[in-house]
C-alpha atoms as a PDB file:
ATOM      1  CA  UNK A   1       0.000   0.000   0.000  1.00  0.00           C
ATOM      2  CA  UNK A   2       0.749   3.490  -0.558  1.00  0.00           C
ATOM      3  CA  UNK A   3       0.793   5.704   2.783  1.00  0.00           C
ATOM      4  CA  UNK A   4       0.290   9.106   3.321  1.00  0.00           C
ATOM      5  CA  UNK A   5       1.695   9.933   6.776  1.00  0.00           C
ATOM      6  CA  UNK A   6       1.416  13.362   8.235  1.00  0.00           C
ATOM      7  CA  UNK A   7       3.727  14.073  11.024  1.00  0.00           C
ATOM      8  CA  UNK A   8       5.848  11.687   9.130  1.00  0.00           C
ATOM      9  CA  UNK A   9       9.273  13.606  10.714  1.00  0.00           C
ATOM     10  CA  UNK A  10       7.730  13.880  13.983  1.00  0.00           C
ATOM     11  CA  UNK A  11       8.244  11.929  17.106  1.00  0.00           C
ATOM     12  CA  UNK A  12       5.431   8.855  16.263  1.00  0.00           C
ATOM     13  CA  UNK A  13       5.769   9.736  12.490  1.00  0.00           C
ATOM     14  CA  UNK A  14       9.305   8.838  12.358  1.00  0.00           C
ATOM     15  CA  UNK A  15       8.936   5.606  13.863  1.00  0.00           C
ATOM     16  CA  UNK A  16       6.227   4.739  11.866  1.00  0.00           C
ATOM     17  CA  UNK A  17       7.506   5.687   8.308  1.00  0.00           C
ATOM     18  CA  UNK A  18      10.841   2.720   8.778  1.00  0.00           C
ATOM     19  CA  UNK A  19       7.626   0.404  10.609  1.00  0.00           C
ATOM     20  CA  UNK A  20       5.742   0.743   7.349  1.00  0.00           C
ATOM     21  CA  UNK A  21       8.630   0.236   4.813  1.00  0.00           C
ATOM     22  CA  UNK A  22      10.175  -2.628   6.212  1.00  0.00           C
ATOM     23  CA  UNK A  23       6.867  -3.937   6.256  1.00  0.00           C
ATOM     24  CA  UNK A  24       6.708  -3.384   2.528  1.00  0.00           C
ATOM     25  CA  UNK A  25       4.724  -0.266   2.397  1.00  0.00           C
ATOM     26  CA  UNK A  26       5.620   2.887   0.270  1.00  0.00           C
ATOM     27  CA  UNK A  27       5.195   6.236   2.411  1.00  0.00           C
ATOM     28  CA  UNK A  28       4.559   9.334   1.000  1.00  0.00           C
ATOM     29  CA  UNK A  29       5.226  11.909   3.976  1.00  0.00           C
ATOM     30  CA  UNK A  30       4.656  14.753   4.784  1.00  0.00           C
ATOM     31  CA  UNK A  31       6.933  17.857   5.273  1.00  0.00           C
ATOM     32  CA  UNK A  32       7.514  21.613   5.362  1.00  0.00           C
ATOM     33  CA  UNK A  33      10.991  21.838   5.996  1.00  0.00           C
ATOM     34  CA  UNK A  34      13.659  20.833   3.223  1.00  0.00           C
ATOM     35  CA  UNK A  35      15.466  18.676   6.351  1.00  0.00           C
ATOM     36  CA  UNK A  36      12.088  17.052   6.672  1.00  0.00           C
ATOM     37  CA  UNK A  37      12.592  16.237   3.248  1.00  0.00           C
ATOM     38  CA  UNK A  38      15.865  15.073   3.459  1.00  0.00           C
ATOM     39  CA  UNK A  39      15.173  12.745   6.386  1.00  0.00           C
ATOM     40  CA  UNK A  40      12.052  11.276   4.475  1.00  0.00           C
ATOM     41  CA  UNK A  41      14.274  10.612   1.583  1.00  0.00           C
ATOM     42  CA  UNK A  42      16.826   9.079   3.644  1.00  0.00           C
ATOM     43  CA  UNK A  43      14.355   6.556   5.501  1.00  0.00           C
ATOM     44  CA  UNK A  44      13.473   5.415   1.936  1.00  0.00           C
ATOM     45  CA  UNK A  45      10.043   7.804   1.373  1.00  0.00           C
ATOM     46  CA  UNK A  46       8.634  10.001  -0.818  1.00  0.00           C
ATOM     47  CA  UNK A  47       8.047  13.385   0.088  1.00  0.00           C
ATOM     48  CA  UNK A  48       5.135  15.506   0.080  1.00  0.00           C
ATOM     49  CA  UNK A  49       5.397  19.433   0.838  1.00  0.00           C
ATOM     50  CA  UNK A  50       3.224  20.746   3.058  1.00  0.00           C
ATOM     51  CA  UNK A  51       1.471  21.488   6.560  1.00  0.00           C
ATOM     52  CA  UNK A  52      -1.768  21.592   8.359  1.00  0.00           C
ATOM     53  CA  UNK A  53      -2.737  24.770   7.422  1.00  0.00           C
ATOM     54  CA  UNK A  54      -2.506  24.018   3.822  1.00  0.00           C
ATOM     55  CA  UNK A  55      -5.969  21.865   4.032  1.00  0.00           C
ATOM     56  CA  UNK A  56      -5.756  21.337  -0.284  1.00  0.00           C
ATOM     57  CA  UNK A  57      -1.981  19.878  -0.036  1.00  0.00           C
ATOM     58  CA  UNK A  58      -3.765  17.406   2.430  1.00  0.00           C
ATOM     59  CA  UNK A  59      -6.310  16.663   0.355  1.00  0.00           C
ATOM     60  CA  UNK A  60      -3.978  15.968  -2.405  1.00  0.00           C
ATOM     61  CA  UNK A  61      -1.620  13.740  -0.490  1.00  0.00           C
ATOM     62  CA  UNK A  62      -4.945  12.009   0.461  1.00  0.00           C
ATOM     63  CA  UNK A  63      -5.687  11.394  -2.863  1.00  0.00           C
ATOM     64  CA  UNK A  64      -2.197   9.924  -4.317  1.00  0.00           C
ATOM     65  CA  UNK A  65      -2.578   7.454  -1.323  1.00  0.00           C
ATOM     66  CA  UNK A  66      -4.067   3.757  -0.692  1.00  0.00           C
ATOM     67  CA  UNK A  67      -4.228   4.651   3.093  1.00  0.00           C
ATOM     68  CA  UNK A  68      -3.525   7.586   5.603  1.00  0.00           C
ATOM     69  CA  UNK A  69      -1.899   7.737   8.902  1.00  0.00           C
ATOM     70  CA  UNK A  70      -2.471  11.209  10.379  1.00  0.00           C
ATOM     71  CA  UNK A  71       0.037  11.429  13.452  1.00  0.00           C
ATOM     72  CA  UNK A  72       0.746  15.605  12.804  1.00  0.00           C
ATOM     73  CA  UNK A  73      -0.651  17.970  15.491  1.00  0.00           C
ATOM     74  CA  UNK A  74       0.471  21.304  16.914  1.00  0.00           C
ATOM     75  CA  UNK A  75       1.794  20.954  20.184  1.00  0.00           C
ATOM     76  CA  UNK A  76       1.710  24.589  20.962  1.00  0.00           C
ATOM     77  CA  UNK A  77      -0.394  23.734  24.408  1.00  0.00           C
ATOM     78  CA  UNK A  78      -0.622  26.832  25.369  1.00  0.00           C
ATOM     79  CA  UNK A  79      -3.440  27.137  22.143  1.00  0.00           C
ATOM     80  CA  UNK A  80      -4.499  23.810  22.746  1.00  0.00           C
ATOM     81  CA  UNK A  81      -8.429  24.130  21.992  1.00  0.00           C
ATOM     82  CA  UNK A  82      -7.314  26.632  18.940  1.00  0.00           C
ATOM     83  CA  UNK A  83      -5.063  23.593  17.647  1.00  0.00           C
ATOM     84  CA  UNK A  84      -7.854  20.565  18.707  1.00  0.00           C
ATOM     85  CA  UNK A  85     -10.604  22.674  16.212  1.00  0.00           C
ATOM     86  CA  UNK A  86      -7.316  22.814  13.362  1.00  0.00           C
ATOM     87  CA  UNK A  87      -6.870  19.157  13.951  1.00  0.00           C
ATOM     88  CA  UNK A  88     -10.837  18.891  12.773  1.00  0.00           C
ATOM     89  CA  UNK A  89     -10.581  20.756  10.105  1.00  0.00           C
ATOM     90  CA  UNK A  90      -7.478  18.687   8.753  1.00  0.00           C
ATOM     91  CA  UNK A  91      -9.759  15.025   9.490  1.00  0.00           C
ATOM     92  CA  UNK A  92     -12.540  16.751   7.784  1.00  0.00           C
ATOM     93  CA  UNK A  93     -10.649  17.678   4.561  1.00  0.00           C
ATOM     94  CA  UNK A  94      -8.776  14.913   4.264  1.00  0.00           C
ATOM     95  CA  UNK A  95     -12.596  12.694   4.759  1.00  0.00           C
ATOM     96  CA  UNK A  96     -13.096  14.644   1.539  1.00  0.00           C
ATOM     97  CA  UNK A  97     -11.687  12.813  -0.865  1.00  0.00           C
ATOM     98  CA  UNK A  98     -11.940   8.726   1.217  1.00  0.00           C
ATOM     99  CA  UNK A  99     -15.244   8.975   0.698  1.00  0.00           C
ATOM    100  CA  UNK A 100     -16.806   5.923  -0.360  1.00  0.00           C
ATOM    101  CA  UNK A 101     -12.967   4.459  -1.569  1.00  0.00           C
ATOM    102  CA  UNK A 102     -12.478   1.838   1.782  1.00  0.00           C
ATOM    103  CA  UNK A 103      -9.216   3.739   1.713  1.00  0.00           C
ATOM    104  CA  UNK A 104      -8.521   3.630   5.631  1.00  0.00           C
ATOM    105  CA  UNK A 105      -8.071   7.002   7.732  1.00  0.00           C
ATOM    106  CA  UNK A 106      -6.101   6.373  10.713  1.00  0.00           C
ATOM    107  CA  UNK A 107      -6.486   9.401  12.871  1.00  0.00           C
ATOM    108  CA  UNK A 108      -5.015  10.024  16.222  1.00  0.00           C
ATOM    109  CA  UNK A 109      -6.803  11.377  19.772  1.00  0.00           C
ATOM    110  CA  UNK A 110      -5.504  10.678  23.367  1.00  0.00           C
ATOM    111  CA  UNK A 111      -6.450   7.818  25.894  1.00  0.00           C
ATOM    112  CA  UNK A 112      -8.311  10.603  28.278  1.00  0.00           C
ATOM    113  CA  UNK A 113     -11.485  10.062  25.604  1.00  0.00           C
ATOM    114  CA  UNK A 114     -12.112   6.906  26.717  1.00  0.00           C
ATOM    115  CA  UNK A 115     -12.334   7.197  30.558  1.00  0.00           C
ATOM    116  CA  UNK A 116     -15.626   6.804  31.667  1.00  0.00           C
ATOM    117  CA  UNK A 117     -15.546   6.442  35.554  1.00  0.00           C
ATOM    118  CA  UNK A 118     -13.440   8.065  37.522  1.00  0.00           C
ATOM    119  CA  UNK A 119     -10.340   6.312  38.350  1.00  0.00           C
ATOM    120  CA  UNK A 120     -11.212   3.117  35.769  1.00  0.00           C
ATOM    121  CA  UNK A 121      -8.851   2.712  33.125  1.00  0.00           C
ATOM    122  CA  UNK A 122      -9.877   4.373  29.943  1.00  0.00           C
ATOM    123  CA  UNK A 123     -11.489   1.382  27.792  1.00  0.00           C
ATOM    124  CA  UNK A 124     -11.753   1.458  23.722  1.00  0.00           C
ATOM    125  CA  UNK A 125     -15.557   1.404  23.417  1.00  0.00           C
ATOM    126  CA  UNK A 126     -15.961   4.318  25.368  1.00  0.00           C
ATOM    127  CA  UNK A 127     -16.247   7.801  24.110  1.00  0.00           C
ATOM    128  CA  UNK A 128     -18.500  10.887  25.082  1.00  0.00           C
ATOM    129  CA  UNK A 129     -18.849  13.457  22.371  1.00  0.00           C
ATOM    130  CA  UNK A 130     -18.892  15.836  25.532  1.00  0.00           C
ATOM    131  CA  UNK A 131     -16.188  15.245  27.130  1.00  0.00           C
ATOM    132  CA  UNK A 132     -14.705  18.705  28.939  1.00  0.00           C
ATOM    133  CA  UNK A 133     -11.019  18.034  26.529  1.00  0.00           C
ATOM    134  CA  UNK A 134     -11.124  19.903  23.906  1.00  0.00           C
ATOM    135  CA  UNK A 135      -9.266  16.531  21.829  1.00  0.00           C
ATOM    136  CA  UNK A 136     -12.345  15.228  21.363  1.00  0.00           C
ATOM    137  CA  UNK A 137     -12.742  17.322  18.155  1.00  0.00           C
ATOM    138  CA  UNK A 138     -10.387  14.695  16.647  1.00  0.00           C
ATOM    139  CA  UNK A 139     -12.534  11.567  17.323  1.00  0.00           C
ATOM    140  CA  UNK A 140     -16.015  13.819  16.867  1.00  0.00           C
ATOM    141  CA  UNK A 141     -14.272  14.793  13.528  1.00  0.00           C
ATOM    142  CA  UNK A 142     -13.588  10.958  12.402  1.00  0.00           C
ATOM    143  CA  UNK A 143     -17.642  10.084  13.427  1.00  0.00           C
ATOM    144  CA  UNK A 144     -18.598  13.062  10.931  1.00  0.00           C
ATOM    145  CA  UNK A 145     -16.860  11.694   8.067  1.00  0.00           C
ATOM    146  CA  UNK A 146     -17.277   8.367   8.986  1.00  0.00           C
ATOM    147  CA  UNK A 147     -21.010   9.060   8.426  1.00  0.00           C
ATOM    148  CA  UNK A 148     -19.780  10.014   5.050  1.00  0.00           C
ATOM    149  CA  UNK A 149     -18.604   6.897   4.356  1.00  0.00           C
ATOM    150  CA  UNK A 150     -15.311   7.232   5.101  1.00  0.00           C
ATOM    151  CA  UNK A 151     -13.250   4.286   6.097  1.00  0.00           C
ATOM    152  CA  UNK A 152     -12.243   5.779   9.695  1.00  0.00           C
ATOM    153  CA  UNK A 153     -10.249   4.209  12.626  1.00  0.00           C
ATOM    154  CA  UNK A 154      -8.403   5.919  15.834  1.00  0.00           C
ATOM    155  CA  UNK A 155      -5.369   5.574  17.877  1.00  0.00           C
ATOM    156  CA  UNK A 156      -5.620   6.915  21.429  1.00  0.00           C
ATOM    157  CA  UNK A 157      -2.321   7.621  22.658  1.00  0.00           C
ATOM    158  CA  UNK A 158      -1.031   7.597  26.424  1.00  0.00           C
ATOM    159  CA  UNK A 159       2.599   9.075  27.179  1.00  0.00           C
ATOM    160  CA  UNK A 160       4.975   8.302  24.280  1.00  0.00           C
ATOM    161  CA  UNK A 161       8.271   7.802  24.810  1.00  0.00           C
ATOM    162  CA  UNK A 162      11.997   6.574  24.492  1.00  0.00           C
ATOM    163  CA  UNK A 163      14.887   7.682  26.300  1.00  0.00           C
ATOM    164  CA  UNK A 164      14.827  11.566  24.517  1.00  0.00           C
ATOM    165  CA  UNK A 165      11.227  12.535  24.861  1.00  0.00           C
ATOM    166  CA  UNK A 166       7.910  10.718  27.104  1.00  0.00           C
ATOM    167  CA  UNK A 167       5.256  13.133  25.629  1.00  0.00           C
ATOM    168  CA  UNK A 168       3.820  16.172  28.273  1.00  0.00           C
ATOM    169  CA  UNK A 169       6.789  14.560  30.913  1.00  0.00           C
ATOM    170  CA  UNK A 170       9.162  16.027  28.414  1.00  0.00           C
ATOM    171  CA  UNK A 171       7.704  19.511  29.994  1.00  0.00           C
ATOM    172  CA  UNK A 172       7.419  18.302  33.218  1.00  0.00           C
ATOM    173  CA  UNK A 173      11.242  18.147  32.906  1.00  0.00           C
ATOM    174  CA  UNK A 174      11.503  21.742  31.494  1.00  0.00           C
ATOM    175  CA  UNK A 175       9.844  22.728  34.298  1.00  0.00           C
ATOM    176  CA  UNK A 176      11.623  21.203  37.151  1.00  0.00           C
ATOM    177  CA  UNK A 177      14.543  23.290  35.738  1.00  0.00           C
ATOM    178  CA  UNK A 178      13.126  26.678  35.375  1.00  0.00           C
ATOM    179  CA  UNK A 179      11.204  25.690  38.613  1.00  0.00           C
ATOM    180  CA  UNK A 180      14.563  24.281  41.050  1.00  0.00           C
ATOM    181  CA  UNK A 181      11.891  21.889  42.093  1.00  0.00           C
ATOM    182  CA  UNK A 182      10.379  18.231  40.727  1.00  0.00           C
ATOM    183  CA  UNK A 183       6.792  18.496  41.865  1.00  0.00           C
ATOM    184  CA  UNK A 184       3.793  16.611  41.656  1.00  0.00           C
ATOM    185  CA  UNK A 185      -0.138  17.260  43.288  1.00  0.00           C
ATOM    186  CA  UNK A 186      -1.543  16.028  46.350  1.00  0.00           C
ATOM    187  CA  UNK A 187       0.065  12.643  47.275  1.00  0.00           C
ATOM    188  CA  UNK A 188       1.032  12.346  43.449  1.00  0.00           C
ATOM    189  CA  UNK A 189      -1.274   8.637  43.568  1.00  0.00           C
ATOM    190  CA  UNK A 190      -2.762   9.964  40.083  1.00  0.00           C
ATOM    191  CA  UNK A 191      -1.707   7.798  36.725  1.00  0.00           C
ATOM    192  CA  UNK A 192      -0.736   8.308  33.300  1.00  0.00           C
ATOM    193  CA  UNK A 193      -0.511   5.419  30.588  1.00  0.00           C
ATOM    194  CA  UNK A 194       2.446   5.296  28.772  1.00  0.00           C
ATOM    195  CA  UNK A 195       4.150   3.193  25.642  1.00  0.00           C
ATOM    196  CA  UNK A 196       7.573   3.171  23.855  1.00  0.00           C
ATOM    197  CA  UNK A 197       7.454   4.839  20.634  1.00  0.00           C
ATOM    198  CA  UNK A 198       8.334   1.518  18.611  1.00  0.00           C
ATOM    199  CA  UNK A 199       5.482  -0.064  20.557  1.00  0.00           C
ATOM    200  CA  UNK A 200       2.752   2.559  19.600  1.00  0.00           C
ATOM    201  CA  UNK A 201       4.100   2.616  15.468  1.00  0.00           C
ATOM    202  CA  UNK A 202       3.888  -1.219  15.285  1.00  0.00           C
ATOM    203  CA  UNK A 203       0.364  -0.454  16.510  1.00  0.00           C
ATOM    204  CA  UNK A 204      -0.556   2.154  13.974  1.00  0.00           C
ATOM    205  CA  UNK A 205       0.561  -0.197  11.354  1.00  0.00           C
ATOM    206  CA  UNK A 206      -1.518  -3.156  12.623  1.00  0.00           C
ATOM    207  CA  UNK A 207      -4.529  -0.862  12.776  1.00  0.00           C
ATOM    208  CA  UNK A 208      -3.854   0.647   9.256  1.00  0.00           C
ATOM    209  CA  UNK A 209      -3.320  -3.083   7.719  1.00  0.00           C
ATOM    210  CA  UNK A 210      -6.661  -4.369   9.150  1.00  0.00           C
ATOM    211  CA  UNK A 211      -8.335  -1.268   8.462  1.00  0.00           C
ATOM    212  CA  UNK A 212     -11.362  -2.044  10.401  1.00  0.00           C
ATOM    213  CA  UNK A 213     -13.642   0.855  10.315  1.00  0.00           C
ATOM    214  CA  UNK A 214     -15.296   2.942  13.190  1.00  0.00           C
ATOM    215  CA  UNK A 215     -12.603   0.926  15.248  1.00  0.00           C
ATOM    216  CA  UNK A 216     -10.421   2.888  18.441  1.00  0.00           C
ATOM    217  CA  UNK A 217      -7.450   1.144  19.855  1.00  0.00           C
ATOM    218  CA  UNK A 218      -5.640   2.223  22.722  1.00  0.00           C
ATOM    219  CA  UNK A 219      -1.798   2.671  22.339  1.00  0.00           C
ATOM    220  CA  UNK A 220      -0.859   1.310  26.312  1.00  0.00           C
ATOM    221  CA  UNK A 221       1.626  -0.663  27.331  1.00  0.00           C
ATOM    222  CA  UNK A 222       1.187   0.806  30.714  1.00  0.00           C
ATOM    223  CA  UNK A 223      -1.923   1.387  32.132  1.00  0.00           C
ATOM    224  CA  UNK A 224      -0.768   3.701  34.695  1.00  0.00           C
ATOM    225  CA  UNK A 225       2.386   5.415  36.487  1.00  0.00           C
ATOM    226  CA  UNK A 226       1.921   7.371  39.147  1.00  0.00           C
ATOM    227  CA  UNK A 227       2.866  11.314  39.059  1.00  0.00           C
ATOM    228  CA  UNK A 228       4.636  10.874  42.531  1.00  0.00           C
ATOM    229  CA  UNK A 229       7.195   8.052  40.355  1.00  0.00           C
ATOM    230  CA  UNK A 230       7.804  10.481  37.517  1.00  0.00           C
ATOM    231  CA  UNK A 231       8.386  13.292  39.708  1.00  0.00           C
ATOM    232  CA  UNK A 232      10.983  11.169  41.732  1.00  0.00           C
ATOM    233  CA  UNK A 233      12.825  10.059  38.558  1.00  0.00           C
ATOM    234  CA  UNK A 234      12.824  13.431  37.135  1.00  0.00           C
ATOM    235  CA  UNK A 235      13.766  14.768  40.736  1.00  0.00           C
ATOM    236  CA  UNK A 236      16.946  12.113  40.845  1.00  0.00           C
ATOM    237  CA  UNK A 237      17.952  12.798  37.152  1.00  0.00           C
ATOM    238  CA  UNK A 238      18.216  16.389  37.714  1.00  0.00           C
ATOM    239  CA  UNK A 239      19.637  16.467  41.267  1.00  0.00           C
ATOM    240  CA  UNK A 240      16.753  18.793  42.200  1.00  0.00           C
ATOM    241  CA  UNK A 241      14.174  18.447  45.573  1.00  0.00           C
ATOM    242  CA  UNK A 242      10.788  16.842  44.964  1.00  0.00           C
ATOM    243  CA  UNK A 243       8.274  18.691  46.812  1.00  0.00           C
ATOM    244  CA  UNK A 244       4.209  17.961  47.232  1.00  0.00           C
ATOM    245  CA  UNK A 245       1.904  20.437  45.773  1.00  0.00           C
ATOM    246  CA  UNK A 246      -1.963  21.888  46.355  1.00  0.00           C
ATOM    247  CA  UNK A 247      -3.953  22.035  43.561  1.00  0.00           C
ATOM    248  CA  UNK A 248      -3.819  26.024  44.208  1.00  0.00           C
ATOM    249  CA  UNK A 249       0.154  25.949  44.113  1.00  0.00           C
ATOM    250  CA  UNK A 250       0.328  24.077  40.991  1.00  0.00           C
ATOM    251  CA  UNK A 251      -0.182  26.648  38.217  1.00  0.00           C
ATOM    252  CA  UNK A 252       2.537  28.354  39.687  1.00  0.00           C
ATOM    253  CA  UNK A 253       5.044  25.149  39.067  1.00  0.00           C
ATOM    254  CA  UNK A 254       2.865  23.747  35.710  1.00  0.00           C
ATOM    255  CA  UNK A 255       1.857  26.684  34.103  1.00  0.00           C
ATOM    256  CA  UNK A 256      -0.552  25.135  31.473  1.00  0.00           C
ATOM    257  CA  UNK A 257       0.476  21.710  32.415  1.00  0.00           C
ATOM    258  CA  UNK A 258      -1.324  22.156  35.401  1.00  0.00           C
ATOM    259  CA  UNK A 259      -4.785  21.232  33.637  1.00  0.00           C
ATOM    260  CA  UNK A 260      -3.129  17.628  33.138  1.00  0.00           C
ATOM    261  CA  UNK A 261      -0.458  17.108  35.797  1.00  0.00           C
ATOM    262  CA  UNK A 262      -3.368  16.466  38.601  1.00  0.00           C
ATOM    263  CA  UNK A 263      -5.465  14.042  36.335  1.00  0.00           C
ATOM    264  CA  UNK A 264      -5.621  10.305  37.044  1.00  0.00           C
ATOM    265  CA  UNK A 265      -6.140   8.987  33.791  1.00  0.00           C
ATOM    266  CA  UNK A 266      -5.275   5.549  33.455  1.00  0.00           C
ATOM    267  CA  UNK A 267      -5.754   3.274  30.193  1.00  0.00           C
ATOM    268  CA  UNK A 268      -6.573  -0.279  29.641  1.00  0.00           C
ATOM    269  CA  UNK A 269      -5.300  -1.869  25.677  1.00  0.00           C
ATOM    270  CA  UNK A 270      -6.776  -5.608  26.760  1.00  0.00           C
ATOM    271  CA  UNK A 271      -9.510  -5.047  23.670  1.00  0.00           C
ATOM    272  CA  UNK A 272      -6.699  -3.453  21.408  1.00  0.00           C
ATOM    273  CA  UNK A 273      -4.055  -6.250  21.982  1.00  0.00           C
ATOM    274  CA  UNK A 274      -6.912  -9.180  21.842  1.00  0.00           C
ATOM    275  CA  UNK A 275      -8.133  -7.311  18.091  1.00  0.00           C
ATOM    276  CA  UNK A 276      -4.828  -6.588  16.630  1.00  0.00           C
ATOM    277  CA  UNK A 277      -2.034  -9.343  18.345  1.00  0.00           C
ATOM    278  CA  UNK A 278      -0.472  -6.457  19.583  1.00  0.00           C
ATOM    279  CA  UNK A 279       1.966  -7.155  22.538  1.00  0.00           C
ATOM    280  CA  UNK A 280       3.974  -4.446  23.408  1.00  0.00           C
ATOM    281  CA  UNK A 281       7.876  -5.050  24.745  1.00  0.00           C
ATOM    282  CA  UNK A 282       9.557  -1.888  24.714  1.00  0.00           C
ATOM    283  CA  UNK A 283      11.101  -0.612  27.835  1.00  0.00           C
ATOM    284  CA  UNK A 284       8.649   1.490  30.371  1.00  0.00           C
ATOM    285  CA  UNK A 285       8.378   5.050  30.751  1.00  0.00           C
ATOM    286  CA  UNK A 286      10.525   5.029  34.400  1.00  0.00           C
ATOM    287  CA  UNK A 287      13.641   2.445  32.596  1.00  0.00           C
ATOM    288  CA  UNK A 288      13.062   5.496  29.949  1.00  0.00           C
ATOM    289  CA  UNK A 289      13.678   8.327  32.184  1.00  0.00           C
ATOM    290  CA  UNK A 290      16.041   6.695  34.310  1.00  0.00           C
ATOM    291  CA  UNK A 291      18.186   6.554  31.049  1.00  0.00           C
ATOM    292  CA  UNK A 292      17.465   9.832  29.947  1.00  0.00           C
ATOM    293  CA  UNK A 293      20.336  12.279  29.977  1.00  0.00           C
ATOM    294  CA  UNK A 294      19.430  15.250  32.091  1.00  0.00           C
ATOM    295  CA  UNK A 295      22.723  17.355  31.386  1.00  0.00           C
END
């Protein structure tokens, strides 16, 4: 098959453009940047100029493609909502041109959709059109054109990492520098998921090849670490105090990681792993950061 991979030089992207080659895929990715280029070419891709706010060079890498795995978002979080509502205008123009073709459209949301209860793991079947994160404009998105007859599927994603970057941790780390301080909220017993970046692009590519529409599968490999063990890894790596915060000190340490840093949000992938044989092996997110170099 012929994919067209957006974020294709970004963190997931360029794990999953080698995962889909060597699986004997052809990826056309996409790029702004002539390094971007250059990196694509090197892995063995094509390239395709663009970016998310050109919505017709989407549509056209779309259309040259059997398949698309959209991994590209704007992780300016201080404009989060402002970059969720782009992100639905980028599912809804690619939709455009799948309809009716089977082509699969692998887009990507996060594993907070899919908690229901508080303090249950976030399941697969689960999502709420409603839900107070502004994200779910992704996965409303993929229902709207999936109602088109667009061949849509979703990826929820928990902390990604490897020993360089574990998703919002990564600022967790920035902060604890600025800050002098490794902090967490309360008695830091709140969980994130997490998965190794090779984990989560074999996953994309399983869910791309069996292209099972209206499906959502959970990238986790770990349903949940706790805020209070991040903190003391980061804490240890940097040489810096870990202190206990109130939810009123926080913004003052997370700025607008606050919104996230309190959350327990952990993620069950028991339906994703039973559906798609995926068994993750990668290293977890605490052997990550303990290997992480700080200085």
């Amino acid at each position: 098959m012929r994919i067209f991979v957006t974020g294709a030089t970004g963190f997931i992207g360029s794990a999953i453009v080698p995962e889909l080659i060597n699986a004997g895929h052809h990826v056309l990715g996409l790029t702004r940047s002539d390094a971007g280029g250059q990196f694509l070419i090197a892995a063995g891709a094509e390239v395709h100029r663009g970016d998310l706010e050109d919505l017709e060079s989407l549509r056209r890498g779309a259309a040259m493609s059997d398949g698309v795995i959209h991994t590209a978002f704007n992780h300016d979080f201080s404009k989060f909502v402002s970059n969720c509502e782009q992100d639905r205008k980028v599912i809804e123009a690619m939709g455009d041109v799948l309809v009716g073709s089977d082509r699969p459209l692998l887009i990507t949301s996060g594993t907070g959709m899919g908690n229901a209860v508080s303090g249950q793991p976030a399941t697969e079947d689960h999502f709420d059109p409603n839900h107070p994160n502004p994200r779910k404009a992704s996965e409303v998105a993929g229902a709207s054109v999936a109602e088109r007859g667009v061949n849509v599927s979703v990826v929820r994603l928990p902390q990604v990492h490897d020993t360089v970057k574990q998703g919002l941790i990564t600022y967790a780390v920035q902060l604890a520098r600025e800050k002098g301080v490794s902090a967490y909220i309360g008695d830091g017993l709140n969980r994130w998921p997490a998965a190794h970046v090779l984990d989560v692009a074999h996953l994309y590519r399983l869910a791309l090849e069996k292209h099972e529409a209206s499906s959502r599968y959970n990238a986790v490999a770990e349903e949940g670490v706790s805020m209070r063990e991040i903190a003391e890894v980061i804490g240890r790596g940097l040489k810096l105090p870990v202190v206990s915060l109130s939810p009123e000190e926080a913004p003052a340490q997370f700025g607008w990681l606050a919104m996230f840093a309190g959350f327990d949000m952990p993620a069950s992938s028991v339906q994703t792993q039973q559906r798609l044989g995926w068994h993750p092996t990668g290293p977890g997110l605490i052997a990550d950061l303990e290997q992480m170099r700080f200085f």
